[in-house]
PDB file of N, CA and C in Angstrom:
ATOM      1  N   UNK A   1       0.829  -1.197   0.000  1.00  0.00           N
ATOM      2  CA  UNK A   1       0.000   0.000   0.000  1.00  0.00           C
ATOM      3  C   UNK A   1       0.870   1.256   0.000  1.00  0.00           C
ATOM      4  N   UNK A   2       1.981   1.186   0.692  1.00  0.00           N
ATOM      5  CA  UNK A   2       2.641   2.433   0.713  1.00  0.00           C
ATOM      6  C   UNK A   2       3.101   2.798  -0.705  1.00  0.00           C
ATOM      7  N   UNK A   3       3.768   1.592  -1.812  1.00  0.00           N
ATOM      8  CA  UNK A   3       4.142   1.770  -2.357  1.00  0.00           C
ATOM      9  C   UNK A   3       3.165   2.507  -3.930  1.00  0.00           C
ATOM     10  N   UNK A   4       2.022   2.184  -3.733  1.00  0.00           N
ATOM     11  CA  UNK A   4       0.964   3.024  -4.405  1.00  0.00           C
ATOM     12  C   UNK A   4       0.732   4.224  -3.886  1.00  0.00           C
ATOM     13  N   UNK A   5       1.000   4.695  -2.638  1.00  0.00           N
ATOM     14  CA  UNK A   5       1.125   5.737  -2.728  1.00  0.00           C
ATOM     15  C   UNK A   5       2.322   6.825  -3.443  1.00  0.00           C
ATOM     16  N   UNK A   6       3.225   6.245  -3.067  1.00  0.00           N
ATOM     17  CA  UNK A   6       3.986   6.817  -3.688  1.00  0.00           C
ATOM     18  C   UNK A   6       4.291   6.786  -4.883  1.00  0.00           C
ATOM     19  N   UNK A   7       3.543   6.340  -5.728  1.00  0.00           N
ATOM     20  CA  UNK A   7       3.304   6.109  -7.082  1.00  0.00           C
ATOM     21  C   UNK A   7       2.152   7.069  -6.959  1.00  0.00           C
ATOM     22  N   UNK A   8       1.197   7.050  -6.356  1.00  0.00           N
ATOM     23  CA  UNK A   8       0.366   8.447  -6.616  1.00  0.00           C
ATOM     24  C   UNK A   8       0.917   9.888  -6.569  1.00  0.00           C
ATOM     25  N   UNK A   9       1.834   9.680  -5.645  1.00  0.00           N
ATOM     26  CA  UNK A   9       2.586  11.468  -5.177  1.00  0.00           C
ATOM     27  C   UNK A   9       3.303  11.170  -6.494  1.00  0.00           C
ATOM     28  N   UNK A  10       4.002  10.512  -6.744  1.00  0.00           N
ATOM     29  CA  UNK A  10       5.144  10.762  -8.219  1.00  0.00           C
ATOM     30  C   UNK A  10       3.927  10.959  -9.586  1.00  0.00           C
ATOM     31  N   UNK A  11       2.959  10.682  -9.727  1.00  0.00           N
ATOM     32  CA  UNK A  11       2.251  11.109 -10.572  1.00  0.00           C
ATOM     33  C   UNK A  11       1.568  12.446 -10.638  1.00  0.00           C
ATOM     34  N   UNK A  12       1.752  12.898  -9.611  1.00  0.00           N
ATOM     35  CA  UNK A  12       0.917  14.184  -9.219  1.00  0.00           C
ATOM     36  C   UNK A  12       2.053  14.944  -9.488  1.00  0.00           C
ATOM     37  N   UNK A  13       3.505  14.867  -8.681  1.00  0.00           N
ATOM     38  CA  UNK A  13       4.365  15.640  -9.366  1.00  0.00           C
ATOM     39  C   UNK A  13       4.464  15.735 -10.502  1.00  0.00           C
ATOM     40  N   UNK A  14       4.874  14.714 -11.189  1.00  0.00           N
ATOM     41  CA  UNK A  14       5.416  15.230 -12.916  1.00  0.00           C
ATOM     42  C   UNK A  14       4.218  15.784 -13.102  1.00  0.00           C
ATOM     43  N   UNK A  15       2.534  15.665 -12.926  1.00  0.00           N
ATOM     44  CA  UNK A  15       1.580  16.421 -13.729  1.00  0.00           C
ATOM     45  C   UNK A  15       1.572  17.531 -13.320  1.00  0.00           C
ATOM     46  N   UNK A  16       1.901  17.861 -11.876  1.00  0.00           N
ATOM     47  CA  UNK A  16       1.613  19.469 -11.685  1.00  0.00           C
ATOM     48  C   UNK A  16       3.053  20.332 -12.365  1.00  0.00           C
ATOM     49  N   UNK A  17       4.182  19.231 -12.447  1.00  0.00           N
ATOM     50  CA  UNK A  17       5.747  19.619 -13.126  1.00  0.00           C
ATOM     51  C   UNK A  17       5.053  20.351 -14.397  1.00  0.00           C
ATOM     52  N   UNK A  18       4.765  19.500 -15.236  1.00  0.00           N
ATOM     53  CA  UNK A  18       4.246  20.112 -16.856  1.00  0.00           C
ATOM     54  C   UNK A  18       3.627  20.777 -16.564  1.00  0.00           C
ATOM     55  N   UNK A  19       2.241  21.127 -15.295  1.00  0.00           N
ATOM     56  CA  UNK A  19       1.160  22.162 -15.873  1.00  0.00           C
ATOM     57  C   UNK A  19       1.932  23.531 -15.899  1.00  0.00           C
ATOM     58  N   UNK A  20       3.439  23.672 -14.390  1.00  0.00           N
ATOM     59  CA  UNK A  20       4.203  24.279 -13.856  1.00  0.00           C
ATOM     60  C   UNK A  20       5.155  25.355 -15.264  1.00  0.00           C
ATOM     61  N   UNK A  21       5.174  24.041 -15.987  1.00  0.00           N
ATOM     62  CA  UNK A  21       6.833  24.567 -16.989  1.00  0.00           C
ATOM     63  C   UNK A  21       6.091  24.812 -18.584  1.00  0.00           C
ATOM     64  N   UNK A  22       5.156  24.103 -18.488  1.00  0.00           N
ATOM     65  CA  UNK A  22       4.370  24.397 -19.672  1.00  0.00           C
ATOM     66  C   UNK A  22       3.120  24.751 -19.708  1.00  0.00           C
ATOM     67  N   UNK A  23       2.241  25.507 -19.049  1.00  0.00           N
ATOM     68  CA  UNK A  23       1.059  25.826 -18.684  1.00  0.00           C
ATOM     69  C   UNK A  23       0.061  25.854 -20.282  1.00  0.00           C
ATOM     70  N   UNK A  24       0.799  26.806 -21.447  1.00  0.00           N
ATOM     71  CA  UNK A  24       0.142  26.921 -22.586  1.00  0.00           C
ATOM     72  C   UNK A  24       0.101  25.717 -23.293  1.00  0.00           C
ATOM     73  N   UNK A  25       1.062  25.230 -23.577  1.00  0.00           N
ATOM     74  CA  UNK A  25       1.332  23.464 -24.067  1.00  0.00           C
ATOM     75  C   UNK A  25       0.086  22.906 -23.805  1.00  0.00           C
ATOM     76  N   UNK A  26       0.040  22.337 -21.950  1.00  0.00           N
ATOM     77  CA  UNK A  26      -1.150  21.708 -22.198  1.00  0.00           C
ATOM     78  C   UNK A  26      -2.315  21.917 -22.248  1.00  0.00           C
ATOM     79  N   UNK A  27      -2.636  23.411 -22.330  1.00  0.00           N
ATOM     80  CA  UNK A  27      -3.828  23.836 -22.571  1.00  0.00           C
ATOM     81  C   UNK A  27      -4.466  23.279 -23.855  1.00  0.00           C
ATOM     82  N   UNK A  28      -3.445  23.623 -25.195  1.00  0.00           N
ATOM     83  CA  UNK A  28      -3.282  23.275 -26.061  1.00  0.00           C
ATOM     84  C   UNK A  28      -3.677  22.025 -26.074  1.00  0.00           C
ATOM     85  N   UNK A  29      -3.463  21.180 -25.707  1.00  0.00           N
ATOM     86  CA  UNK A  29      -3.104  19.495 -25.546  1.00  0.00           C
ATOM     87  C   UNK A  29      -4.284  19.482 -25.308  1.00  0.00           C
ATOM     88  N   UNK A  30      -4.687  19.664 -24.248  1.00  0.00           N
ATOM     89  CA  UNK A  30      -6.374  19.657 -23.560  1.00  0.00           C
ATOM     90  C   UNK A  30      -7.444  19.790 -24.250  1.00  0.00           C
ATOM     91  N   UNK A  31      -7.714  20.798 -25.081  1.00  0.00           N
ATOM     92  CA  UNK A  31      -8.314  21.139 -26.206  1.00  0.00           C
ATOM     93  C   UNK A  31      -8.217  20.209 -27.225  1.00  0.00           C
ATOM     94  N   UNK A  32      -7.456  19.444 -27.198  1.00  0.00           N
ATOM     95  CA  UNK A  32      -7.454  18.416 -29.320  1.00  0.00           C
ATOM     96  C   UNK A  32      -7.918  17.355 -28.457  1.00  0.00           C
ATOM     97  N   UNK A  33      -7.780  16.770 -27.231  1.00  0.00           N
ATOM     98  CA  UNK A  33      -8.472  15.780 -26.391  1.00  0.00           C
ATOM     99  C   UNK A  33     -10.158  16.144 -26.918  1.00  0.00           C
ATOM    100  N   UNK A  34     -10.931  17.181 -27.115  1.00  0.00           N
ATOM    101  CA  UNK A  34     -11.869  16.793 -27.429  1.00  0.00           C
ATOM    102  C   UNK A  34     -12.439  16.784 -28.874  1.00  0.00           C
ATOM    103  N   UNK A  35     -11.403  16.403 -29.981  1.00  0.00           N
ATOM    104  CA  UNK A  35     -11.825  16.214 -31.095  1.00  0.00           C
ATOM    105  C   UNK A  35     -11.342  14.546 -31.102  1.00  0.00           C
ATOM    106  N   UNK A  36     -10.602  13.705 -30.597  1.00  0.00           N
ATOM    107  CA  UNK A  36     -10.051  12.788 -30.449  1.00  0.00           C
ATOM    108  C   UNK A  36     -11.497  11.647 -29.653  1.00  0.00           C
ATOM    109  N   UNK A  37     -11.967  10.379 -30.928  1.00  0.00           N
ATOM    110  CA  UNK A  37     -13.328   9.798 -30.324  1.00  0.00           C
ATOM    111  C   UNK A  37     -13.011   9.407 -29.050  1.00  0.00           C
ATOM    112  N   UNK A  38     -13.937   9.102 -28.365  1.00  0.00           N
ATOM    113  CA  UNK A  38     -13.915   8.270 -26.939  1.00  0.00           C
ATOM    114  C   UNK A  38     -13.644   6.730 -27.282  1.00  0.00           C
ATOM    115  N   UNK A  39     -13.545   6.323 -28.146  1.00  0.00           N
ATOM    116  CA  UNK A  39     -13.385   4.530 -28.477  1.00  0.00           C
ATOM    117  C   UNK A  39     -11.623   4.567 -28.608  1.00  0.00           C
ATOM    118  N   UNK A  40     -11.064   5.786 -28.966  1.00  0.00           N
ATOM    119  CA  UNK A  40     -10.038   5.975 -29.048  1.00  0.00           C
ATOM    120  C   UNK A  40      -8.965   6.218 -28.236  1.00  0.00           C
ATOM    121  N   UNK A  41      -9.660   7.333 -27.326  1.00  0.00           N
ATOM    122  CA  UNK A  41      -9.129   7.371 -25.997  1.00  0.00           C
ATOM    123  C   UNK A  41      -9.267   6.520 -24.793  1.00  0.00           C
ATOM    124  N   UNK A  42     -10.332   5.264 -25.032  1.00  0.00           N
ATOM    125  CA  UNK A  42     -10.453   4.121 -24.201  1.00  0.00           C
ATOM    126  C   UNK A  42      -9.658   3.095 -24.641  1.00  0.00           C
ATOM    127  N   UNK A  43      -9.131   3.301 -25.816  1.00  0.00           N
ATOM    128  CA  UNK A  43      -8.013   2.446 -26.282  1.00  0.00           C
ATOM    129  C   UNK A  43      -6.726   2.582 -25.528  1.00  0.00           C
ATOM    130  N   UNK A  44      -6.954   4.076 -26.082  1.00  0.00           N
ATOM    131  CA  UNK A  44      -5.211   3.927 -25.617  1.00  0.00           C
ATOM    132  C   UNK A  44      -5.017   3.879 -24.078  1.00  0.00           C
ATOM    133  N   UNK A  45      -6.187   4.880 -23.309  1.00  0.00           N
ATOM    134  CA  UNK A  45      -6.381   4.669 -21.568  1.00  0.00           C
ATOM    135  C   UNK A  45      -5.814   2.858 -21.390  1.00  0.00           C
ATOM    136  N   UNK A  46      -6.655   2.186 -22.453  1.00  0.00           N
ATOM    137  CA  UNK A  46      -6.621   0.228 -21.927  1.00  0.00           C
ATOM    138  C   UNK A  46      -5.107   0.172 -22.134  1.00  0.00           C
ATOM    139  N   UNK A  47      -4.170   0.734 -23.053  1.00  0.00           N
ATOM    140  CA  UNK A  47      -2.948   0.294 -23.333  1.00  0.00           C
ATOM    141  C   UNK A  47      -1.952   0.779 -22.593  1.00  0.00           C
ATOM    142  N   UNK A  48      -2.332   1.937 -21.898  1.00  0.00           N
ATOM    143  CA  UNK A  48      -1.386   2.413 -20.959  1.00  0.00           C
ATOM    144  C   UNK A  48      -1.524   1.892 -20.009  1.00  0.00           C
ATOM    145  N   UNK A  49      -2.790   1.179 -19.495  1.00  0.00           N
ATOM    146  CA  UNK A  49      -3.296   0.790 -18.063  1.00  0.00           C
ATOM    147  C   UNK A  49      -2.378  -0.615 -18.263  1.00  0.00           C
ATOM    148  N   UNK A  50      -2.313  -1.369 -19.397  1.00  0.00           N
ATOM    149  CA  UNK A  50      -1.910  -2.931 -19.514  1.00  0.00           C
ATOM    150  C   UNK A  50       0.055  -2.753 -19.457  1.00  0.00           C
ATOM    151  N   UNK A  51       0.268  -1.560 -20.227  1.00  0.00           N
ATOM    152  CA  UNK A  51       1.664  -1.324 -20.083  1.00  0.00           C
ATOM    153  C   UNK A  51       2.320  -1.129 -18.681  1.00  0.00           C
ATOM    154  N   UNK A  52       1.660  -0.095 -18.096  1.00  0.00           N
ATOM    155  CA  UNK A  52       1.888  -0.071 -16.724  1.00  0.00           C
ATOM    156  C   UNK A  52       1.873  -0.746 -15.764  1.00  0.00           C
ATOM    157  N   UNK A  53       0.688  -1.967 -15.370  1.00  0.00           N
ATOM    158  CA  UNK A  53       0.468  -2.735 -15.192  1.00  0.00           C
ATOM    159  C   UNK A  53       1.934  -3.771 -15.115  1.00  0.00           C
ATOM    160  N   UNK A  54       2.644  -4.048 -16.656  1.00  0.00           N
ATOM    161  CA  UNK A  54       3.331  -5.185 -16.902  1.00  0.00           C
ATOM    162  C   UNK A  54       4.744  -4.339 -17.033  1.00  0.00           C
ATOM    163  N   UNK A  55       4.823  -3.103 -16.323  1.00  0.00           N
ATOM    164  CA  UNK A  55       5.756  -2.746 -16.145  1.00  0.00           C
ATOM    165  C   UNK A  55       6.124  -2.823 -14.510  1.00  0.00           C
ATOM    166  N   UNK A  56       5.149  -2.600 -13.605  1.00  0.00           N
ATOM    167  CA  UNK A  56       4.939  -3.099 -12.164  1.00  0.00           C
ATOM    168  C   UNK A  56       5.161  -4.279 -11.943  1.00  0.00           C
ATOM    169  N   UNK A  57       4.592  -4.908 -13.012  1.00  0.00           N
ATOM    170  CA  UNK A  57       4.563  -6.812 -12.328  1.00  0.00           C
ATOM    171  C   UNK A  57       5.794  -7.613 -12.576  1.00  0.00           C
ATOM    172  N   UNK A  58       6.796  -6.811 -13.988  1.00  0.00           N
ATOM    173  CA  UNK A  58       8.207  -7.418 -14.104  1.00  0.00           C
ATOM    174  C   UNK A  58       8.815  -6.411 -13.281  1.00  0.00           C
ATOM    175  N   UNK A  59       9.006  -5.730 -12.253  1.00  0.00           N
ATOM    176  CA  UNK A  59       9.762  -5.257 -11.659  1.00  0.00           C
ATOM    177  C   UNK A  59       9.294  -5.511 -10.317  1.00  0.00           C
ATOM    178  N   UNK A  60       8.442  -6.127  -9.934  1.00  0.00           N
ATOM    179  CA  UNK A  60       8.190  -6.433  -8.780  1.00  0.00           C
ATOM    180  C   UNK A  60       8.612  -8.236  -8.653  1.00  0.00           C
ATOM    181  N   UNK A  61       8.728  -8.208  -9.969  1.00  0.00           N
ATOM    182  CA  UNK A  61       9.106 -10.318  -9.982  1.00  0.00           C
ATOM    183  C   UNK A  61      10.277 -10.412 -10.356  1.00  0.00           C
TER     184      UNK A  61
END
């Protein structure tokens, strides 16, 4: 459990890092998110979730 946390605080950093150093960037970014379908962005959400996932589970084995 601890160690998800701290996988939550390290995610919160780098995101508040970019909003920090690049504020216009991801505004930018934010905005083309809604021309981009939802079947699309549940794709790639599933592929990052499975990458991450099997990036945790070979480094924890």
């Amino acid at each position: 459990m601890n160690e998800l946390v701290i996988a939550f605080g390290l995610f919160l950093f780098i995101e508040g890092l970019l909003y920090a150093l690049f504020p216009s960037k991801m505004k930018s970014m934010l905005k083309k998110l809604e021309v981009i379908d939802n079947r699309q962005l549940r794709t790639g959400g599933l592929i990052f979730a499975i990458l991450g996932f099997a990036i945790i589970y070979i480094l924890k084995n």
